[in-house]
Protein backbone atom coordinates (compact mmCIF):
# COMPACT_ATOMS: atom_id res chain seq x y z
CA UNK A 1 84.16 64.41 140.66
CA UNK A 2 86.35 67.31 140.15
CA UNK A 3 89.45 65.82 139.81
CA UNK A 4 87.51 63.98 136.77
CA UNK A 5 86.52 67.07 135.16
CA UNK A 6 89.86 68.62 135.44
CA UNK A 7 91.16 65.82 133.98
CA UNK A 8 88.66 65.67 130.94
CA UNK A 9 89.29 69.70 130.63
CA UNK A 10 92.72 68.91 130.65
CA UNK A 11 92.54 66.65 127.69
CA UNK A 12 90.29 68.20 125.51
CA UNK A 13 92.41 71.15 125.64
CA UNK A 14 95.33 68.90 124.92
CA UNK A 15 93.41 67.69 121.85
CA UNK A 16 92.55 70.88 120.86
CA UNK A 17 95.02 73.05 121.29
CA UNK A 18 96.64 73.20 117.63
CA UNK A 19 93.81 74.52 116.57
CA UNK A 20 93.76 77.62 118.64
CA UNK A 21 95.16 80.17 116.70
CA UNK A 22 97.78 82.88 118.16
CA UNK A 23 95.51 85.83 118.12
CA UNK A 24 92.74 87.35 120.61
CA UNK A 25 89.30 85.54 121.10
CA UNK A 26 86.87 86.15 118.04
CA UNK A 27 84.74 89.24 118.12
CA UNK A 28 81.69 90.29 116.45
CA UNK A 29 80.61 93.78 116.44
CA UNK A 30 77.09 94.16 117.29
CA UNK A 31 75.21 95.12 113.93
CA UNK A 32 72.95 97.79 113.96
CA UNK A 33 69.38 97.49 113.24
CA UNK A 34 68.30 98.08 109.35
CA UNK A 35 65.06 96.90 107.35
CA UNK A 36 65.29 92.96 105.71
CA UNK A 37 66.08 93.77 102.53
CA UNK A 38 66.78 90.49 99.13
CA UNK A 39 70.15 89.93 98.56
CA UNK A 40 71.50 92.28 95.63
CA UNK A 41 74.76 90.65 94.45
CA UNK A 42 74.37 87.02 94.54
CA UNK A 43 78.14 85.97 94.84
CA UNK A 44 81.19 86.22 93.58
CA UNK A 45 79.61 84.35 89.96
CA UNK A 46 77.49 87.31 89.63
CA UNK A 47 78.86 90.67 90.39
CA UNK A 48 77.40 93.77 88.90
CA UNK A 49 78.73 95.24 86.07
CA UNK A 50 81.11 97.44 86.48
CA UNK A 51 78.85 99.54 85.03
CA UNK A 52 76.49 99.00 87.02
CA UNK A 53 78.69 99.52 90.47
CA UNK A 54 79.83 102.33 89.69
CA UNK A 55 76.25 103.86 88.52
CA UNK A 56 75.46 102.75 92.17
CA UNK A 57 78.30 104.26 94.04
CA UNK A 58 79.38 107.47 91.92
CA UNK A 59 77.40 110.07 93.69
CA UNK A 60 78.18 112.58 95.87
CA UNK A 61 80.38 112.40 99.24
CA UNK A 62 78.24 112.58 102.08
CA UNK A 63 78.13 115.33 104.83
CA UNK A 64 80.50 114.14 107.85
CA UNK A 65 79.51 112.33 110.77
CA UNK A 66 80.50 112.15 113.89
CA UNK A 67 83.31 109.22 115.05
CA UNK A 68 81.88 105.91 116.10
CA UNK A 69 83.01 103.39 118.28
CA UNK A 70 81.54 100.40 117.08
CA UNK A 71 80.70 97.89 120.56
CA UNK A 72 82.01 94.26 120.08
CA UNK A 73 80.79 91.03 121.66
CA UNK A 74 82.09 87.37 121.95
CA UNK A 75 81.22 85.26 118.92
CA UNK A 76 81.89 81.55 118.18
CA UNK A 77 84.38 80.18 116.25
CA UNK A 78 82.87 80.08 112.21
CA UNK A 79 83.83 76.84 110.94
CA UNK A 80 87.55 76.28 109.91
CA UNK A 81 88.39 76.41 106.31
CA UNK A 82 89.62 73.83 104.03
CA UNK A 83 92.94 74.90 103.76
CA UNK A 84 95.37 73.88 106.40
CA UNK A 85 97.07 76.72 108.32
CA UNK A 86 99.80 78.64 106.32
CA UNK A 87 103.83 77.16 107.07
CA UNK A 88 105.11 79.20 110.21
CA UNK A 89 108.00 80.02 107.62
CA UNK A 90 105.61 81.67 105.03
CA UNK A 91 103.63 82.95 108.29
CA UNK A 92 106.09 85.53 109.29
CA UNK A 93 106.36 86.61 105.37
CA UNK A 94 102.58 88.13 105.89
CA UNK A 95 101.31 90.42 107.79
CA UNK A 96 99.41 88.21 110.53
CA UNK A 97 95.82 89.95 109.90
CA UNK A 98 93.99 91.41 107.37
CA UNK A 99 90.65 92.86 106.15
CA UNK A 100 88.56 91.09 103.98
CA UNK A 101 84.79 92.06 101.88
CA UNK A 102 82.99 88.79 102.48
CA UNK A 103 79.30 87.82 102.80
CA UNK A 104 78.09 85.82 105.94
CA UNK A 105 76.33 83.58 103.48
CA UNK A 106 75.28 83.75 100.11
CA UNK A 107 72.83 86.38 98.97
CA UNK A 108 73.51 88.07 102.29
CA UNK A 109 75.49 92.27 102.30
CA UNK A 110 79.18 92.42 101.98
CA UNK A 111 80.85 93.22 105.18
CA UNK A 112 83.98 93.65 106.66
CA UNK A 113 85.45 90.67 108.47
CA UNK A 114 88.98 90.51 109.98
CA UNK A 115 90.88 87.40 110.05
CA UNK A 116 93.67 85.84 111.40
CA UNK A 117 96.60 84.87 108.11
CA UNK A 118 97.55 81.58 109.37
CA UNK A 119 94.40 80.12 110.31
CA UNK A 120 91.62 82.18 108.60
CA UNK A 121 89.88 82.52 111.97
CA UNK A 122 87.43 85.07 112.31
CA UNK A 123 88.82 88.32 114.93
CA UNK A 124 86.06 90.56 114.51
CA UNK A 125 83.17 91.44 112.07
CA UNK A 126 82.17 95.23 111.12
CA UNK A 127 79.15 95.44 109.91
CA UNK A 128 78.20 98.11 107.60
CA UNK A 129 76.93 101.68 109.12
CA UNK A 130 72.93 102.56 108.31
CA UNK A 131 72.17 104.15 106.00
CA UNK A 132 74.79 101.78 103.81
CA UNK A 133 74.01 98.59 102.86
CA UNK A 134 77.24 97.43 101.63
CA UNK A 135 81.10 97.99 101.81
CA UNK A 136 82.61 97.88 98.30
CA UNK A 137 86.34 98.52 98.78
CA UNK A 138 89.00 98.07 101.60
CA UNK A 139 93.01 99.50 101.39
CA UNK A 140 95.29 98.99 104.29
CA UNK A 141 98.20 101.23 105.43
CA UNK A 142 101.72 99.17 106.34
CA UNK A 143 101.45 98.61 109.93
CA UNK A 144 98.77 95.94 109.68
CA UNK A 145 96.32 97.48 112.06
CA UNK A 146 94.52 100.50 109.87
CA UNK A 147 92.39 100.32 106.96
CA UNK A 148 89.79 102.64 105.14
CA UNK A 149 86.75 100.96 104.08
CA UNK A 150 84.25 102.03 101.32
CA UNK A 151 80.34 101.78 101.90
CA UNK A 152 77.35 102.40 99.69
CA UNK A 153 73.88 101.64 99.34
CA UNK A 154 72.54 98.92 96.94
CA UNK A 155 68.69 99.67 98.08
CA UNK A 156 66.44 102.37 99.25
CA UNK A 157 66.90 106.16 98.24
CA UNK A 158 70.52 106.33 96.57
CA UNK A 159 73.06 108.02 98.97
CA UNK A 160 76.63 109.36 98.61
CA UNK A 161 79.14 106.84 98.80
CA UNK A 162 81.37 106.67 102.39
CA UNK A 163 84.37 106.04 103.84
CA UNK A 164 85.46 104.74 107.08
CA UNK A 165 88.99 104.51 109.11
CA UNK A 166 89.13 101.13 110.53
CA UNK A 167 91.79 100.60 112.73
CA UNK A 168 91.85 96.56 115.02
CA UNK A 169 93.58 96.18 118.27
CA UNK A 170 93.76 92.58 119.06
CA UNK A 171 95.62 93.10 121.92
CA UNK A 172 93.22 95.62 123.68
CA UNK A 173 91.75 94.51 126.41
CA UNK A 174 88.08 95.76 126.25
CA UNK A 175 86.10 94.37 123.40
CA UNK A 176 85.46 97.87 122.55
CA UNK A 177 88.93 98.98 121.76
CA UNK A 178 89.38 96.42 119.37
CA UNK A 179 88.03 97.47 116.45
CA UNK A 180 87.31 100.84 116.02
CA UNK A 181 85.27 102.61 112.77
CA UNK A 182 85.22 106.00 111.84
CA UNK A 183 83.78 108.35 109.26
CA UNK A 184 86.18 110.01 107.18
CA UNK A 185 85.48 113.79 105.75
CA UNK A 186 86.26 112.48 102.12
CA UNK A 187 84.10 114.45 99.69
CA UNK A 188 84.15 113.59 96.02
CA UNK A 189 82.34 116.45 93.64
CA UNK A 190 79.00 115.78 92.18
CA UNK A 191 78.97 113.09 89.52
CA UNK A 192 82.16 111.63 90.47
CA UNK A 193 82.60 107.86 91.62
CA UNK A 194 86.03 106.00 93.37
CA UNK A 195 86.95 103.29 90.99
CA UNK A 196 90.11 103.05 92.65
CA UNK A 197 91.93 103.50 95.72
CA UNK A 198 94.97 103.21 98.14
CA UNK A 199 95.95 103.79 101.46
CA UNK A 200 99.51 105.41 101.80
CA UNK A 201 101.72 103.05 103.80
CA UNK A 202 101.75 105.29 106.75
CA UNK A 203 97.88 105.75 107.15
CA UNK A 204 97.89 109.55 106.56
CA UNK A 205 97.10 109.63 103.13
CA UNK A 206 93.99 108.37 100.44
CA UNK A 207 94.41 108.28 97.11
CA UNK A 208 91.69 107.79 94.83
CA UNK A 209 90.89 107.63 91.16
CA UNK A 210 87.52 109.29 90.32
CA UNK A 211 85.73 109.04 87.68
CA UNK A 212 83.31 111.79 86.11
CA UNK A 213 80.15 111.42 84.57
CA UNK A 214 77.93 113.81 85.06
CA UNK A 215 78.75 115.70 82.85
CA UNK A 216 81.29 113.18 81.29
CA UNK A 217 84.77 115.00 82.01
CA UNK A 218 88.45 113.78 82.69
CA UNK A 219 89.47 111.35 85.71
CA UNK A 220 91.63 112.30 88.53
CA UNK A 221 94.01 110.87 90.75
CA UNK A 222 92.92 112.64 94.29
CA UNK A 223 95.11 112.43 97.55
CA UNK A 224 93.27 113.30 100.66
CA UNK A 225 95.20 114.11 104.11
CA UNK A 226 92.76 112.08 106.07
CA UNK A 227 93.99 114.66 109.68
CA UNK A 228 93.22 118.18 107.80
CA UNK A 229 90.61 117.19 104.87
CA UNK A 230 92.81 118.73 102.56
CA UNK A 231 92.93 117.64 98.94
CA UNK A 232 95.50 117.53 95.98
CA UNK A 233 94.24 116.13 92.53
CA UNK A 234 95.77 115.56 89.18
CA UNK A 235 93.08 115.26 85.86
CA UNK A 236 94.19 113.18 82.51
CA UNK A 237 93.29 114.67 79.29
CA UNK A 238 89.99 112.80 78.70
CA UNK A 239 89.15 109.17 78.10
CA UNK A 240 89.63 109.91 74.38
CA UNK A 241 93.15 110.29 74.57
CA UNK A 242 94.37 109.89 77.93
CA UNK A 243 92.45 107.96 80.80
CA UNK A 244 93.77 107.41 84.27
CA UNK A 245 92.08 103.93 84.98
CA UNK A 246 91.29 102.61 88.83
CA UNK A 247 90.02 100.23 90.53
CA UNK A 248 91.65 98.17 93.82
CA UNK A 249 88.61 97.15 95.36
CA UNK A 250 85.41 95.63 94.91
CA UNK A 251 84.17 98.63 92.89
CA UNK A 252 86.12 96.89 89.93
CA UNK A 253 87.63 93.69 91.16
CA UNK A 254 88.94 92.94 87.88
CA UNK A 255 92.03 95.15 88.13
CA UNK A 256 94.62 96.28 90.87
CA UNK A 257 96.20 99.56 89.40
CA UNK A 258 96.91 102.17 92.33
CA UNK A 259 99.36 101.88 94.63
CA UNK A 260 102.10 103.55 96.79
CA UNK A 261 105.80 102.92 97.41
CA UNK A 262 106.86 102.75 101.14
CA UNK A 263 108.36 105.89 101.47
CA UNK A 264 104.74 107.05 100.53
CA UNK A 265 106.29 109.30 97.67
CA UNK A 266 105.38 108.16 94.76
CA UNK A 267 101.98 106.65 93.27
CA UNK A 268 101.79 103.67 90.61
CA UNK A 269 98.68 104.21 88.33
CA UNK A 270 97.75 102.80 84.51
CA UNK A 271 96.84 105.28 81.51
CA UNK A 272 95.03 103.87 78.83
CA UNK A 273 96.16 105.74 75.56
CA UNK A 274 93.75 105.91 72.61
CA UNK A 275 90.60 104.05 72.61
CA UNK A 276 89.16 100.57 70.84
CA UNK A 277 91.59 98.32 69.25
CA UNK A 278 94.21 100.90 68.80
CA UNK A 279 94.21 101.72 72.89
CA UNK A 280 97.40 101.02 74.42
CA UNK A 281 98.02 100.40 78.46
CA UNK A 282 100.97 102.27 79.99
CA UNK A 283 102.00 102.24 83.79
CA UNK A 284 103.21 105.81 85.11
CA UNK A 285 104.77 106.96 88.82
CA UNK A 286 103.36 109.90 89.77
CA UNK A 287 105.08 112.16 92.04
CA UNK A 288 102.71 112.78 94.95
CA UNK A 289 104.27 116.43 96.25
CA UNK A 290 104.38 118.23 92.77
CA UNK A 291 102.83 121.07 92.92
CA UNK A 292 100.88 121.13 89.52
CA UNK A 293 97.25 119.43 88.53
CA UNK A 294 98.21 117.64 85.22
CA UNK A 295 98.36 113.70 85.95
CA UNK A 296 101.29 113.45 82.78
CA UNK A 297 103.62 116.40 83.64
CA UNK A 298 103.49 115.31 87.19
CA UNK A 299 104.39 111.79 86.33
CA UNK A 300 106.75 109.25 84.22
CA UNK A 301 106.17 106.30 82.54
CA UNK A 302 107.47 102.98 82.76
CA UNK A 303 108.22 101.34 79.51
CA UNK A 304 107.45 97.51 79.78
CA UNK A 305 109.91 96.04 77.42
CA UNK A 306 108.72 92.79 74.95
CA UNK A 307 110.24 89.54 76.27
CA UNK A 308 111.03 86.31 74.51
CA UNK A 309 108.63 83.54 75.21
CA UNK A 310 105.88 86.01 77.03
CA UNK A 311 102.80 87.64 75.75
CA UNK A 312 103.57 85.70 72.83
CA UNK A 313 106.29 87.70 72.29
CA UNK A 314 104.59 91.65 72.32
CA UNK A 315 105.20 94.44 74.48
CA UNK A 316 102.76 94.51 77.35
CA UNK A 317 101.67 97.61 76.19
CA UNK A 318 99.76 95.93 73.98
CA UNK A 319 98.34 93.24 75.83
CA UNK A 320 95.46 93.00 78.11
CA UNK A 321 96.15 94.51 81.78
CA UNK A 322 94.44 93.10 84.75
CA UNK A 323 97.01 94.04 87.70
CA UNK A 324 99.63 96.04 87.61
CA UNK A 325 101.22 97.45 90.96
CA UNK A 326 104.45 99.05 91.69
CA UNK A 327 106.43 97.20 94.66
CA UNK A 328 106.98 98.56 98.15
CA UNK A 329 110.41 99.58 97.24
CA UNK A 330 109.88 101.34 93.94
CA UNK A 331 112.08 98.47 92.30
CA UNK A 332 109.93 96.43 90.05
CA UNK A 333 106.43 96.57 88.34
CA UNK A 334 104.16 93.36 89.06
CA UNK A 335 101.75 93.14 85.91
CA UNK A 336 98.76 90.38 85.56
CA UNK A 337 98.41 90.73 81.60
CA UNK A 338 97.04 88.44 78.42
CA UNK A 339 97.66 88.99 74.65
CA UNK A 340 93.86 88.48 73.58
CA UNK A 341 94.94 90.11 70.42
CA UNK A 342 97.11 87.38 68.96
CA UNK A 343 94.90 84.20 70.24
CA UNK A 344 91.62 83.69 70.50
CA UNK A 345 91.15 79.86 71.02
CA UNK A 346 92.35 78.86 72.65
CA UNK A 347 93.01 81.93 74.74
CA UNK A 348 96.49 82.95 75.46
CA UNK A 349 97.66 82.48 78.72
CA UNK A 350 97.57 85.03 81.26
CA UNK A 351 101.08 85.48 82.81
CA UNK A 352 102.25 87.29 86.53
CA UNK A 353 105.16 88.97 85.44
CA UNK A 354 107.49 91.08 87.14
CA UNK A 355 109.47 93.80 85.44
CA UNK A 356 112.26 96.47 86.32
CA UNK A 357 111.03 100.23 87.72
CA UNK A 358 113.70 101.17 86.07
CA UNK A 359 114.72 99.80 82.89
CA UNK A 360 111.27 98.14 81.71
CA UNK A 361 113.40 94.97 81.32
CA UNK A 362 111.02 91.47 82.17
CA UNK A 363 112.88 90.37 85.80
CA UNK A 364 110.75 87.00 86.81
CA UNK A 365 107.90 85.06 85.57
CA UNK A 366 106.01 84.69 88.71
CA UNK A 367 103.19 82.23 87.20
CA UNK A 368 101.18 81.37 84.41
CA UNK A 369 97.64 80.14 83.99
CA UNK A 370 95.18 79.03 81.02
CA UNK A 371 91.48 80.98 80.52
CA UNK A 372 89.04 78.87 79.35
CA UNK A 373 87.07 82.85 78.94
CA UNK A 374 88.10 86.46 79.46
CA UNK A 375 85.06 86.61 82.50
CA UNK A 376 88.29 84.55 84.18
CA UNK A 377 90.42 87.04 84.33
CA UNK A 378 88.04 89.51 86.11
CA UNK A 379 88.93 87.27 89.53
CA UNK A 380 92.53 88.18 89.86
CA UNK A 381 93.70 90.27 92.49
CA UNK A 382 97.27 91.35 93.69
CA UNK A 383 96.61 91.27 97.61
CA UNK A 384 100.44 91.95 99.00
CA UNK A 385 103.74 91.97 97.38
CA UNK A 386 107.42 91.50 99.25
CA UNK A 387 109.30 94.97 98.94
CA UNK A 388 110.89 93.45 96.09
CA UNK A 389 108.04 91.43 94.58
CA UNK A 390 109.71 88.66 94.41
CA UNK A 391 106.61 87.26 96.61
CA UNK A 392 103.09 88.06 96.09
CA UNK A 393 99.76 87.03 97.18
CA UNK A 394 96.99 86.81 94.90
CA UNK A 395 93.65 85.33 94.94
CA UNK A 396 92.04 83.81 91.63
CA UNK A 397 94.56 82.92 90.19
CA UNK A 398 94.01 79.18 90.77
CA UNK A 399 90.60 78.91 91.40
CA UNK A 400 87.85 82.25 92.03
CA UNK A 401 87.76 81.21 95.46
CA UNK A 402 91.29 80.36 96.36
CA UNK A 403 94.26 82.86 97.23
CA UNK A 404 97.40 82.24 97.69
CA UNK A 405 101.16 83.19 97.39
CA UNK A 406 103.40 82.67 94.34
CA UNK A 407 107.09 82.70 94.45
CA UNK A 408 109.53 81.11 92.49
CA UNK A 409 107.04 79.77 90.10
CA UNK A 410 105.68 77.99 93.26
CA UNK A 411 101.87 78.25 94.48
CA UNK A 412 101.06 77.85 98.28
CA UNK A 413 97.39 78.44 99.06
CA UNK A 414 96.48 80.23 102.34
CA UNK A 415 93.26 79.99 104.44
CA UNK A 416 90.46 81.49 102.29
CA UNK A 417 86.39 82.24 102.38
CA UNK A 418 84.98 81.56 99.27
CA UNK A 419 82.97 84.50 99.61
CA UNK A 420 85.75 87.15 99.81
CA UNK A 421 84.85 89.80 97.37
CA UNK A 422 88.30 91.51 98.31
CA UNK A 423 90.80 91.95 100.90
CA UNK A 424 93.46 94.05 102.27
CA UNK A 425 96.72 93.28 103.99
């Protein structure tokens, strides 16, 4: 009889085995208790407005906590998604985890779920600290194991917005040491909200766009040190003339317009000059050790140069911006942009397009897509690029709940929830 079972263990194992992916057992970290509450954002079809999330998460920073260390336990496998495992070849182009803003099932809170790249298995899920009822946002640094999350608190009496070091161990061998959350002393002034934010690539440093509204007053581009709590910020002129524009996570899912060069020294942002039909979008570098507190003296812009044959032929300065990211290596500008101006039905296209740091000059057309509405648009997200952005990673951009990566023209879909709000690699 137990030579039998060995055998049959033996075999199913066999049978089984190629769908065991490389990484540690699943995890689940234990949730902590919090009232039943009706689910507030009912999918990805119907986010808040931006509006609307920011109303909910632009208040005040919250008083510091003390560091948690959130308990895991063993969890079963969730079911395996429709998308076969990513080529080993592509595999070792990504980082092999990330962090992803995904619901457990519709209607249910957003929380933070790490995954496995290849396979899309589940390695551990954070739920979201009381008294927060939701993360919104999610940056990684470069070495694929930290992360700062953002929480707030869609129901009950508002509270300041949060945020929380994650940093994922799949290699530890308690269940504890796996995942580990922490409060961060991150304090935004009264009346402010993140609508944007990034990680630097070596986990010291968060930068954040805020934006002021009570009283209305010009955004800022903040870096925090997240080991002393200090704080450096840079203002625009006011949204009448000169508006530093955000948004990287869920808080505005539409757009991907912060973000660092490797060497952490330099930070990508968008301006939007002028306002209505006569605004114009412009992608700056911002120098992250000047001394001074003026976003524009502190920074230079990138002049996107008109191609032949793209945006219908205008400068991208006058076209619709969705993403727009500056590459690992400083080298080239990845931009996610549509003329609306010049077609209106059928819509234009939207285009990926990636353009020179330096000279403005169009390098590659990375990929192309049709709208059937502008609402479309509001999916896209840059997720990763290759230090040369040559190779990206973007979800929406062939379907709301697909991602993939494009290179060469060339779509290859990886392992996806379809109820990813955002993610971070």
């Amino acid at each position: 009889m137990t030579q039998q079972l060995e055998d049959r263990l033996r075999a199913a194992f066999r049978e089984r085995a190629g769908q065991i992916p490389p990484v540690a057992p699943p995890l689940e970290l234990t949730p902590p208790r919090r009232a039943a509450r009706p689910g507030l954002i009912g999918g990805l079809g119907s986010w808040l407005t931006p509006g609307q999330r920011r109303l909910a998460a632009g208040l005040a920073a919250a008083a510091a906590v003390a560091a948690i260390a959130v308990g895991t336990v063993v969890a079963p496998n969730p079911p395996a998604p429709p998308v076969q495992p990513v080529q080993p070849r592509l595999a070792k182009t990504l980082p092999p985890y990330y962090v992803a803003i995904s619901q457990a099932k519709a209607n249910s809170g957003w929380v933070a779920v790490v995954r496995a790249t290849r396979t899309g298995a589940v390695i551990a899920r954070i739920p979201v600290p009381r008294p927060y009822t939701d993360f919104t946002g999610v940056t990684a640094a470069g070495d694929d194991r930290t992360f700062v999350l953002q929480a707030v608190s869609f129901a009950g009496p508002p509270v300041p917005e949060k945020f929380f070091l994650l940093r994922i161990d799949p290699g530890a061998r308690s269940t504890a040491g796996r995942a580990r959350l922490t409060p961060l002393d991150v304090r935004l002034a009264p009346g402010a909200a993140t609508v944007g934010m990034a990680l630097s690539p070596d986990g010291t440093s968060l930068a954040a766009v805020a934006l002021y509204s009570r009283p209305f007053t010009a955004n800022r581009i903040i870096i925090y040190n997240l080991s002393t709590g200090a704080s450096h910020s840079w203002q625009d002129s006011g949204c009448a003339d000169n508006c530093v524009l955000g948004g990287t996570g869920a808080q505005s899912p539409e757009v991907n317009t912060i973000s660092w060069t490797a060497d952490g020294r330099q930070l990508g942002f968008v301006l939007q000059t002028g306002i209505g039909a006569a605004g114009q979008s412009q992608f700056r570098v911002l120098n992250v050790s000047a001394p001074g507190d003026d976003v524009l003296a502190d920074s230079q812009p990138v002049t996107l140069r008109a191609a032949p044959g793209v945006l219908q032929g205008v400068a991208p300065a006058g076209a619709s911006w969705g993403i727009a990211v500056i590459t690992p290596d400083g080298s080239s500008i990845v931009l996610g942009a549509t003329n609306f101006r010049k077609v209106t039905q059928p819509l234009a296209p939207e285009a990926l397009l990636r353009y020179s740091a330096r000279t403005g000059a169009l390098r590659t057309v990375l990929g192309t897509r049709s709208l059937q509405s502008k609402k479309e648009r509001h999916a896209d997200q840059v997720l990763w690029t290759s230090p040369d952005g040559s190779t990206i990673l973007v979800s929406g951009f062939r379907g709301i709940h697909r991602a993939g990566l494009l290179h060469d023209g060339h779509y290859t879909p990886i392992p996806w929830s379809p109820l990813t709000l955002a993610a971070a690699w």
